[in-house]
PDB file of N, CA and C in Angstrom:
ATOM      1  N   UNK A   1      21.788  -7.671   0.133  1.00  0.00           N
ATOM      2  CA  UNK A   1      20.365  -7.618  -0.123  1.00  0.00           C
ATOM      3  C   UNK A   1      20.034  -6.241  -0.709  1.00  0.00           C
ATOM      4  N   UNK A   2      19.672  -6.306  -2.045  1.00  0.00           N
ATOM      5  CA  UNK A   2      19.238  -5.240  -1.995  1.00  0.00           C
ATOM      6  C   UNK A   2      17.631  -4.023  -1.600  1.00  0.00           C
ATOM      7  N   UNK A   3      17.458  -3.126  -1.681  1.00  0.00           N
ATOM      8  CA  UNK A   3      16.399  -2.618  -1.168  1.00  0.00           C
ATOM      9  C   UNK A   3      15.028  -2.836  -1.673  1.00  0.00           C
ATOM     10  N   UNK A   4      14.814  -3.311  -2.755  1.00  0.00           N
ATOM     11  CA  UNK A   4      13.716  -4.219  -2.878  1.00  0.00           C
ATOM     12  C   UNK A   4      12.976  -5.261  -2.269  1.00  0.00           C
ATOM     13  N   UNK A   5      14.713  -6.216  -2.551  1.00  0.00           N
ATOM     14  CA  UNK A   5      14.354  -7.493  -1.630  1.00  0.00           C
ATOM     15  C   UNK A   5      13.860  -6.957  -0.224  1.00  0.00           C
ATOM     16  N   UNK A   6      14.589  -6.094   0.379  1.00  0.00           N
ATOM     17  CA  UNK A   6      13.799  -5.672   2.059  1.00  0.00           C
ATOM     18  C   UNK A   6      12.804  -5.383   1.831  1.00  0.00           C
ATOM     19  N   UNK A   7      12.307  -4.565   1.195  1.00  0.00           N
ATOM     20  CA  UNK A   7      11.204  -3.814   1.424  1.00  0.00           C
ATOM     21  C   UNK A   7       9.705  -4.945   1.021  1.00  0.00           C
ATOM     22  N   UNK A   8      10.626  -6.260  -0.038  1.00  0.00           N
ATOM     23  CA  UNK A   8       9.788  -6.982  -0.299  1.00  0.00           C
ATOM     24  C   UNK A   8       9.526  -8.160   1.015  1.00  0.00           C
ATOM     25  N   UNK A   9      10.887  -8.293   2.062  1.00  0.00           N
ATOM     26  CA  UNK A   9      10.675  -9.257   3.329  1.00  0.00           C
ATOM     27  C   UNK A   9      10.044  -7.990   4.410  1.00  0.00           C
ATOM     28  N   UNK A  10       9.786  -6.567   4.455  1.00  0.00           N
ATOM     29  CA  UNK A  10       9.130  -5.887   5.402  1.00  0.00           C
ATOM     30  C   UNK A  10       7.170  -6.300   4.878  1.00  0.00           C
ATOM     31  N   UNK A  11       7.340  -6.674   4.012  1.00  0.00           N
ATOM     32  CA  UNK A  11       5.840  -6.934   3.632  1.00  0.00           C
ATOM     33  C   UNK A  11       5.640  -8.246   4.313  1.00  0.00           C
ATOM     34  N   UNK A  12       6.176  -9.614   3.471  1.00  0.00           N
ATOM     35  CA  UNK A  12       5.897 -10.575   4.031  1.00  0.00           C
ATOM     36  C   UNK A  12       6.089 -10.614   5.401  1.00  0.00           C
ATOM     37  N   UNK A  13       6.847  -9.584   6.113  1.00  0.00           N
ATOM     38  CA  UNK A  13       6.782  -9.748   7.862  1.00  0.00           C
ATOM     39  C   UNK A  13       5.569  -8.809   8.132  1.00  0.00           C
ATOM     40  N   UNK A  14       4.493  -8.332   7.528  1.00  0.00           N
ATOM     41  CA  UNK A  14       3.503  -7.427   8.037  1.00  0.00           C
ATOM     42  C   UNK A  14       2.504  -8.107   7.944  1.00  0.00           C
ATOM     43  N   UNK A  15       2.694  -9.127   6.588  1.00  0.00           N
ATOM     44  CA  UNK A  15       1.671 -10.064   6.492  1.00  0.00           C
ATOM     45  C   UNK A  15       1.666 -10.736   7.223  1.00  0.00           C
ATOM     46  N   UNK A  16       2.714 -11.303   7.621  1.00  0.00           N
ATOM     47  CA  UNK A  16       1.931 -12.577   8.849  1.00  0.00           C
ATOM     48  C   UNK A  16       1.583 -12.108  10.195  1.00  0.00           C
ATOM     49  N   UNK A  17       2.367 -10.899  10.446  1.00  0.00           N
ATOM     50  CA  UNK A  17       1.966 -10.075  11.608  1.00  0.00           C
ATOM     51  C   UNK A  17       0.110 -10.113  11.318  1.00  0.00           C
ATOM     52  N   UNK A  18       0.098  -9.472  10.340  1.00  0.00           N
ATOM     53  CA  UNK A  18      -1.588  -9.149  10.215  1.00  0.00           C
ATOM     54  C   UNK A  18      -2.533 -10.478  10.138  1.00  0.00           C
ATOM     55  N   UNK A  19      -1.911 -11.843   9.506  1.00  0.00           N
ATOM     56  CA  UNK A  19      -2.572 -12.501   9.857  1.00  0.00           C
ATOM     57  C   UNK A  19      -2.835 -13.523  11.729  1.00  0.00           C
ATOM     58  N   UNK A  20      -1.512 -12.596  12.335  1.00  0.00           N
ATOM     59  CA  UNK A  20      -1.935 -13.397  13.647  1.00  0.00           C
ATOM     60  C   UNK A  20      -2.711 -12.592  14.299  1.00  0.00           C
ATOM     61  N   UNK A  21      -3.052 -11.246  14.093  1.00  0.00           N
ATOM     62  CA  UNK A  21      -3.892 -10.503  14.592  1.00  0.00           C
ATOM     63  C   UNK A  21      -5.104 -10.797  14.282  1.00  0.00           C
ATOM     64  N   UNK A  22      -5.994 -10.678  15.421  1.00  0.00           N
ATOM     65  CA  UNK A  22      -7.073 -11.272  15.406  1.00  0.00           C
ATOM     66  C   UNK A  22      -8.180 -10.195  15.342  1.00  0.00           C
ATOM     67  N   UNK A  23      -7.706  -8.950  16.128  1.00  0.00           N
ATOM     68  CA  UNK A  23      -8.998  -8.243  16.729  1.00  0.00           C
ATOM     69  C   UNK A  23      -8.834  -7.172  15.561  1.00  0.00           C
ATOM     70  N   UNK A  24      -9.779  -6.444  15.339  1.00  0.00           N
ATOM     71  CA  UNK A  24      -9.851  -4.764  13.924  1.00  0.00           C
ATOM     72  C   UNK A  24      -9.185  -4.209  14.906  1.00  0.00           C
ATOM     73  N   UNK A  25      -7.947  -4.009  15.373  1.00  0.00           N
ATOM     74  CA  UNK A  25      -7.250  -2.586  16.204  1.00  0.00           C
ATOM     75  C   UNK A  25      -6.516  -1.930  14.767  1.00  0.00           C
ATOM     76  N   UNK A  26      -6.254  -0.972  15.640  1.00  0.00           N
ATOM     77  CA  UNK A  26      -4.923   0.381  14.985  1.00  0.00           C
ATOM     78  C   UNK A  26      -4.031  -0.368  14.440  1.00  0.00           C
ATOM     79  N   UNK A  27      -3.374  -1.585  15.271  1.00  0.00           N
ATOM     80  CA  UNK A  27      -2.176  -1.672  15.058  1.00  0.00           C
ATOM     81  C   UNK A  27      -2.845  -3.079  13.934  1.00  0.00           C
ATOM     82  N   UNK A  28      -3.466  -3.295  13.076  1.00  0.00           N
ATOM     83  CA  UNK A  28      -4.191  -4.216  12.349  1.00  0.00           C
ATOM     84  C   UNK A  28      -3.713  -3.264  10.999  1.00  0.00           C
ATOM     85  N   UNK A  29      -4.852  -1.903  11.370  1.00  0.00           N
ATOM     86  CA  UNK A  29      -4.950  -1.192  10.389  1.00  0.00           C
ATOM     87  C   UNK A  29      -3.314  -0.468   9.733  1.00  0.00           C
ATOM     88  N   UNK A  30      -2.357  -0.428  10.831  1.00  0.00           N
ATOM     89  CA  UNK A  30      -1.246   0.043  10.671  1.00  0.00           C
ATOM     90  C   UNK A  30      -0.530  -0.760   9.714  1.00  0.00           C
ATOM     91  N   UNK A  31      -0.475  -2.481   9.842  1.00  0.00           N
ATOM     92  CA  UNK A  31      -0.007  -3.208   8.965  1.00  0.00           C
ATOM     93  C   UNK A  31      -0.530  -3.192   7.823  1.00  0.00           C
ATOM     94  N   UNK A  32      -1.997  -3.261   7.400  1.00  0.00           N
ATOM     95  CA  UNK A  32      -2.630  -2.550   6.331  1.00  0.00           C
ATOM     96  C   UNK A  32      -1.909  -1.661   5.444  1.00  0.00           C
ATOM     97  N   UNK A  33      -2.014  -0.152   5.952  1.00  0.00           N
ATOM     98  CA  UNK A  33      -1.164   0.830   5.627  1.00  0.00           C
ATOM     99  C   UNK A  33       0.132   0.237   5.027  1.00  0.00           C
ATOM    100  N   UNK A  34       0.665  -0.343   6.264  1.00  0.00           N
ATOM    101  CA  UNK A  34       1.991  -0.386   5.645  1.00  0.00           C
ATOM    102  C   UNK A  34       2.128  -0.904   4.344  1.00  0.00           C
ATOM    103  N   UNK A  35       1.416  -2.093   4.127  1.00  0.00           N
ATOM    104  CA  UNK A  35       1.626  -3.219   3.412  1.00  0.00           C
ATOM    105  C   UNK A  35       1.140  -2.379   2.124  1.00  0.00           C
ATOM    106  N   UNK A  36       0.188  -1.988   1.716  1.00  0.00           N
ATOM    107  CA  UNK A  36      -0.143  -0.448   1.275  1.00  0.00           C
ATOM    108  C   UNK A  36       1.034   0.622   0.481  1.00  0.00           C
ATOM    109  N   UNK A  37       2.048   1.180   1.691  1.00  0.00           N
ATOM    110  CA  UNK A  37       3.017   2.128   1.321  1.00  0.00           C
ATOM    111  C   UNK A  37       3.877   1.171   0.576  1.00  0.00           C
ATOM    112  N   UNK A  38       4.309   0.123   1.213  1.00  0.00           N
ATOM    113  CA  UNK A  38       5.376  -0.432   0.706  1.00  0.00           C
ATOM    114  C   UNK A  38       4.949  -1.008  -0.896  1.00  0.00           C
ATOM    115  N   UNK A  39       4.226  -1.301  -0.939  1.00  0.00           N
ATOM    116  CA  UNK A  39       3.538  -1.672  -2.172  1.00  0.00           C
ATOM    117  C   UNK A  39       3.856  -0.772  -3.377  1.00  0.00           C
ATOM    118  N   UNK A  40       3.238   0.370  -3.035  1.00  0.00           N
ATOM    119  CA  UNK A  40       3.104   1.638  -3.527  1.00  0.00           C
ATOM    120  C   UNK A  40       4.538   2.177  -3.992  1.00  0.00           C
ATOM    121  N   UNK A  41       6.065   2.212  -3.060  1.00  0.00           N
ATOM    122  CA  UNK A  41       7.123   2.243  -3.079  1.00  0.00           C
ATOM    123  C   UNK A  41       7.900   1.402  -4.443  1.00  0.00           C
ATOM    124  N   UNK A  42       7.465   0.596  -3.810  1.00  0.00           N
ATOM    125  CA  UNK A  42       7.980  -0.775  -4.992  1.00  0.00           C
ATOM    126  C   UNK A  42       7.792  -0.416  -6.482  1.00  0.00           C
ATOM    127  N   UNK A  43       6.280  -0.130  -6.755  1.00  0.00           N
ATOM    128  CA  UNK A  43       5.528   0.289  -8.088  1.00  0.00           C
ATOM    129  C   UNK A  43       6.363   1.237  -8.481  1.00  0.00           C
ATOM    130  N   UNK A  44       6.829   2.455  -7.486  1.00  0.00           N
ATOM    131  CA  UNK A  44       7.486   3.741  -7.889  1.00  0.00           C
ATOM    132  C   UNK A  44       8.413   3.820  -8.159  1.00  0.00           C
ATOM    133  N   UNK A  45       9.349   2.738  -7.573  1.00  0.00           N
ATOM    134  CA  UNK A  45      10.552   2.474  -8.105  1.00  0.00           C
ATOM    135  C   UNK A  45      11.076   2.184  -9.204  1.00  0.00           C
ATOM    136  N   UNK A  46      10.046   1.966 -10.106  1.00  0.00           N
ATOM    137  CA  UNK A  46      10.654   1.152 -11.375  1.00  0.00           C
ATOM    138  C   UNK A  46       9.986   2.382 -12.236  1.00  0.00           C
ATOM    139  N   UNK A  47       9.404   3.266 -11.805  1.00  0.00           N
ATOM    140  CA  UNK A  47       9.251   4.550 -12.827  1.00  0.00           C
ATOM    141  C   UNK A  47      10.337   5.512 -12.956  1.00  0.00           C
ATOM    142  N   UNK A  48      11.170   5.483 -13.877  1.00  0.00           N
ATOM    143  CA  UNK A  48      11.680   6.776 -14.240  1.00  0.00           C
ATOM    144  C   UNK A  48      11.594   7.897 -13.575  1.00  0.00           C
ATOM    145  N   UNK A  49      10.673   8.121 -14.011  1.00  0.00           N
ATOM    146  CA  UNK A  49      10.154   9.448 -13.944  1.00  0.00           C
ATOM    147  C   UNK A  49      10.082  10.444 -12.598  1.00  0.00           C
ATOM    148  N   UNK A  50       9.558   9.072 -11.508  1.00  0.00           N
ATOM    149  CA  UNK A  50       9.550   9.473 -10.120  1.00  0.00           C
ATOM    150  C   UNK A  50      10.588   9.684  -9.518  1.00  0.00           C
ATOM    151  N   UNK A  51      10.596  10.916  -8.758  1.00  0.00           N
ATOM    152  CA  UNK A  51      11.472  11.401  -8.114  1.00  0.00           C
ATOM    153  C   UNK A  51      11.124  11.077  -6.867  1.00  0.00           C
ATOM    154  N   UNK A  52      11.642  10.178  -6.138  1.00  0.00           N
ATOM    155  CA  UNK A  52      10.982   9.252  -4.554  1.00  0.00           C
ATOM    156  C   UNK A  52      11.812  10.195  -3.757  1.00  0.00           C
ATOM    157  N   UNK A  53      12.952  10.959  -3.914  1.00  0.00           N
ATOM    158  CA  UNK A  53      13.255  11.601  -3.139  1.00  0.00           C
ATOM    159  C   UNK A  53      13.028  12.735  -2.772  1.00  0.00           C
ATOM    160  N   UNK A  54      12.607  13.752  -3.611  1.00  0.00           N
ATOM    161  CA  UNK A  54      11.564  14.640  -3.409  1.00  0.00           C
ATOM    162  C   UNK A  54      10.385  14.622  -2.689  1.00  0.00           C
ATOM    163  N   UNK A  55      10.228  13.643  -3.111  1.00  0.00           N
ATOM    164  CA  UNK A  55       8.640  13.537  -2.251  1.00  0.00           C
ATOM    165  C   UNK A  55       9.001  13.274  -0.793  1.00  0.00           C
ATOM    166  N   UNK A  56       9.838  11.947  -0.309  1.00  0.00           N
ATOM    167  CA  UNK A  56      10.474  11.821   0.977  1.00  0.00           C
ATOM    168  C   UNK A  56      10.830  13.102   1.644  1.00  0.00           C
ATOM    169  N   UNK A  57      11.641  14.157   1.031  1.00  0.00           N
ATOM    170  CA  UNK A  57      11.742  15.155   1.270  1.00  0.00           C
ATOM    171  C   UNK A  57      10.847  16.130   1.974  1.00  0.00           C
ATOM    172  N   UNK A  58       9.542  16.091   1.074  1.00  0.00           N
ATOM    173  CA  UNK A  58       8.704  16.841   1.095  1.00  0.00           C
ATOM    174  C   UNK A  58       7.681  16.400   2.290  1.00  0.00           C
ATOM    175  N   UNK A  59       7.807  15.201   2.591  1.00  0.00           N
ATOM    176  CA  UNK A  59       6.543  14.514   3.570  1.00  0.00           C
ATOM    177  C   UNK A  59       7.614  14.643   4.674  1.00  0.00           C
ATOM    178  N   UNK A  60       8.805  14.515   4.983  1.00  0.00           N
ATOM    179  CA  UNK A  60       9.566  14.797   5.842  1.00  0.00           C
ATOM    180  C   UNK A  60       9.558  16.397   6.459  1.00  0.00           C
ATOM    181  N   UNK A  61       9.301  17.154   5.906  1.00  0.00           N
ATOM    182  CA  UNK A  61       9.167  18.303   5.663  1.00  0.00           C
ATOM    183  C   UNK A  61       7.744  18.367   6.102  1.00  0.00           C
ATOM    184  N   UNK A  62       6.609  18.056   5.949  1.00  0.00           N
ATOM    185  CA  UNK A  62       5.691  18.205   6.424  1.00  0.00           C
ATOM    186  C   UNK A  62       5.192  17.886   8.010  1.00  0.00           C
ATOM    187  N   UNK A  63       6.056  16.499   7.825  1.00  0.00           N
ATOM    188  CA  UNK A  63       5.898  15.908   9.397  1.00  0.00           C
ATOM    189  C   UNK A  63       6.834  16.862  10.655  1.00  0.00           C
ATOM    190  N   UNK A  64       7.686  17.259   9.889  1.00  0.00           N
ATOM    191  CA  UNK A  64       8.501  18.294  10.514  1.00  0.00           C
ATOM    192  C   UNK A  64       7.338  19.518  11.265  1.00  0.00           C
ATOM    193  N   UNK A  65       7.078  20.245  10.309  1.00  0.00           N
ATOM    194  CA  UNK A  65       6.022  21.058  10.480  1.00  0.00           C
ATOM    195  C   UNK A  65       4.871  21.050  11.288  1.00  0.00           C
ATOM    196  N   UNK A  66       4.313  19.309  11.618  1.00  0.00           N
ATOM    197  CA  UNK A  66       3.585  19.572  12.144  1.00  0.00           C
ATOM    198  C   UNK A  66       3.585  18.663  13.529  1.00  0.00           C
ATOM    199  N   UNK A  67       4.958  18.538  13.649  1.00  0.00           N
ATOM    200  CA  UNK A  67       5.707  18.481  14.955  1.00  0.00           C
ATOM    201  C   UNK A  67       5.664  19.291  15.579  1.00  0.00           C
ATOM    202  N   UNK A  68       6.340  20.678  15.183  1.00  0.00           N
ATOM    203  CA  UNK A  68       6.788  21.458  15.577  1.00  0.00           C
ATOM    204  C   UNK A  68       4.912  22.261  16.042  1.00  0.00           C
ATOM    205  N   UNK A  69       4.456  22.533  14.929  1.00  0.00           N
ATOM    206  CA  UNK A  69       3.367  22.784  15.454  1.00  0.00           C
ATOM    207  C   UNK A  69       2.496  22.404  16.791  1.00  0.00           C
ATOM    208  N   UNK A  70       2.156  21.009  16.873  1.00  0.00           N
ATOM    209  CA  UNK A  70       2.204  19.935  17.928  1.00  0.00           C
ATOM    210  C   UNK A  70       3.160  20.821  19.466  1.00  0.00           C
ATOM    211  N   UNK A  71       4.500  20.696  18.984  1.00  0.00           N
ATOM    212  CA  UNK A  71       4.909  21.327  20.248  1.00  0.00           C
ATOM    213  C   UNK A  71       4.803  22.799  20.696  1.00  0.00           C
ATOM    214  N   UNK A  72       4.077  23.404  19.374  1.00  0.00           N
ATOM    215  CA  UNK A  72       4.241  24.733  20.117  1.00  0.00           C
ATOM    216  C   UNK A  72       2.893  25.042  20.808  1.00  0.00           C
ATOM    217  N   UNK A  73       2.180  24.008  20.807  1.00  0.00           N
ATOM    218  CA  UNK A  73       0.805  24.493  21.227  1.00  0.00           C
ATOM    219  C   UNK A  73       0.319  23.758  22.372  1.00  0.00           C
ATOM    220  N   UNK A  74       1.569  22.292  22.664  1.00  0.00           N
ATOM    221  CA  UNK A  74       1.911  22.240  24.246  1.00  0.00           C
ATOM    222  C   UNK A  74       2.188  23.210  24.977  1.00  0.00           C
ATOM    223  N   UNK A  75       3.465  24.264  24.366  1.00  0.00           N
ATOM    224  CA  UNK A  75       3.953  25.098  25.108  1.00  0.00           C
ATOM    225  C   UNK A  75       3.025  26.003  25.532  1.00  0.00           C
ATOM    226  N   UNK A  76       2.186  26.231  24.849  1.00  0.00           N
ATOM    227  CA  UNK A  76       1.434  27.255  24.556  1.00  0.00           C
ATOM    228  C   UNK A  76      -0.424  27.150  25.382  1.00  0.00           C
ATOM    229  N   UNK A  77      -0.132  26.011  25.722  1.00  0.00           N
ATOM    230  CA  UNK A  77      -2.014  25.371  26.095  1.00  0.00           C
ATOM    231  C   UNK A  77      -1.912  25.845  27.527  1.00  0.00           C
ATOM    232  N   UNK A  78      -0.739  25.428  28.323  1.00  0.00           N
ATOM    233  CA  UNK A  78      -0.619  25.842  30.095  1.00  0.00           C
ATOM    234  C   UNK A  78      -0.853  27.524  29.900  1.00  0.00           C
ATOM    235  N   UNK A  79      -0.217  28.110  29.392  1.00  0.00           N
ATOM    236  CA  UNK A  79      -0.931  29.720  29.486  1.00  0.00           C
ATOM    237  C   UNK A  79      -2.008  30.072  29.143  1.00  0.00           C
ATOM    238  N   UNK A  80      -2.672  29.434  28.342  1.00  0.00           N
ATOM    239  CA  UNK A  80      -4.252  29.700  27.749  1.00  0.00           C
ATOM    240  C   UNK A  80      -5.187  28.804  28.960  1.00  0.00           C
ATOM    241  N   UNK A  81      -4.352  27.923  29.740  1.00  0.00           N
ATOM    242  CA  UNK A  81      -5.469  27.146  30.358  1.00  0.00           C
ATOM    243  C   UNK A  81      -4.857  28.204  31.697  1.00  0.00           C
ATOM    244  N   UNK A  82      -3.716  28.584  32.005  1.00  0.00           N
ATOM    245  CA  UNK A  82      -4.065  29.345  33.427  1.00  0.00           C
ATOM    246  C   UNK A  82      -4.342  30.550  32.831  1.00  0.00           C
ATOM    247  N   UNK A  83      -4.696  31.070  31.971  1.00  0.00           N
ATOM    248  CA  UNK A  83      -5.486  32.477  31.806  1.00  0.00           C
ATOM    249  C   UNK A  83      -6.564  31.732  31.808  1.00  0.00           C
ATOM    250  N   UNK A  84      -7.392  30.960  31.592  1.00  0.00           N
ATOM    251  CA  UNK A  84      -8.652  30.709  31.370  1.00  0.00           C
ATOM    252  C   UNK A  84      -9.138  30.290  33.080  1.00  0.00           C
ATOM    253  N   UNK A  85      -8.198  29.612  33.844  1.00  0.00           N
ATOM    254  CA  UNK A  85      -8.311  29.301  34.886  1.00  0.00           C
ATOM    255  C   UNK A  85      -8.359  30.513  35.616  1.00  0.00           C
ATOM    256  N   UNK A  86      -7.733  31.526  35.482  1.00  0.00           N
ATOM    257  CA  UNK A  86      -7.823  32.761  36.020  1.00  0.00           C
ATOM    258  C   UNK A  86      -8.790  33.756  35.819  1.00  0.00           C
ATOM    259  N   UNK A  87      -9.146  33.642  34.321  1.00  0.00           N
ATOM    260  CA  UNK A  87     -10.950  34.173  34.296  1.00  0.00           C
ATOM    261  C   UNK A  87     -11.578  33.516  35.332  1.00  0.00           C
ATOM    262  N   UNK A  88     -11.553  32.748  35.266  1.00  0.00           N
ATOM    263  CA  UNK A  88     -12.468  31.613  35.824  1.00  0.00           C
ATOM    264  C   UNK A  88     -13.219  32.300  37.411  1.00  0.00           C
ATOM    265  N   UNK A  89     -11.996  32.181  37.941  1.00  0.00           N
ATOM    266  CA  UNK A  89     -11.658  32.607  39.168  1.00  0.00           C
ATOM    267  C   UNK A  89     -12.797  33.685  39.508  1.00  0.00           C
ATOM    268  N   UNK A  90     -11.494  34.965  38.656  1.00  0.00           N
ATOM    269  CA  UNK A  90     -12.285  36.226  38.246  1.00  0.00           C
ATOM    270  C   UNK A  90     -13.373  36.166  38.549  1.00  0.00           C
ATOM    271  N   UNK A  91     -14.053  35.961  37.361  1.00  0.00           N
ATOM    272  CA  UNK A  91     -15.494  35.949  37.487  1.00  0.00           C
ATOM    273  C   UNK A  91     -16.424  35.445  38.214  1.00  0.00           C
ATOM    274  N   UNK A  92     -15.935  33.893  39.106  1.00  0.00           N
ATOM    275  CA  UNK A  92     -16.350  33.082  40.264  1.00  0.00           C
ATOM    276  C   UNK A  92     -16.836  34.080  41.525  1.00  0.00           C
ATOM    277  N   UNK A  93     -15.330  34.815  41.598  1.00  0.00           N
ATOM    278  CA  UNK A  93     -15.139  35.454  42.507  1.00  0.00           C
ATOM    279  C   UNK A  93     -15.696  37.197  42.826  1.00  0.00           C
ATOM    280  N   UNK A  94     -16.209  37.803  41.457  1.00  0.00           N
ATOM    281  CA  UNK A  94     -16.146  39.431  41.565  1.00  0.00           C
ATOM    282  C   UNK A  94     -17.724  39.708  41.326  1.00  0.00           C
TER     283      UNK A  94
END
């Protein structure tokens, strides 16, 4: 099979997903999207010109980034919330 054909049976499996969904949720709008990217993929493929791997690259690269971001500001929220908890105090208290 080649990667067309999938990407052309990941659609028809989003479509019927989306048509047994009944209610406007996320996961409605997600098949949307998808049906959307993959679309979009397909079109790009047959351009020359496009470099699909670059860009993969580059959005990979982004999501990276703001992973990492994401986790550093878990790490980072318990010390700002027990300093803030510790003003707190502070000032409750003096």
């Amino acid at each position: 099979m080649t990667l067309e054909q999938t990407l052309q049976n990941e659609i028809e499996d989003s479509k019927r997903w989306l048509e047994i969904e009944k209610d406007n949720s996320t996961y409605k709008r997600d098949l949307q999207k998808r049906i959307e990217l993959i679309n979009w993929v397909l079109e790009k493929m047959n351009d020359p010109n496009f470099q699909i791997c670059d860009l993969i690259e580059s959005k990979m690269n982004q999501i990276i980034l703001a992973i990492k971001l994401i986790i550093r500001i878990r790490d980072i929220f318990p010390i700002v919330l027990s300093l803030s908890f510790g003003l707190l105090l502070f000032t409750c208290f003096s």
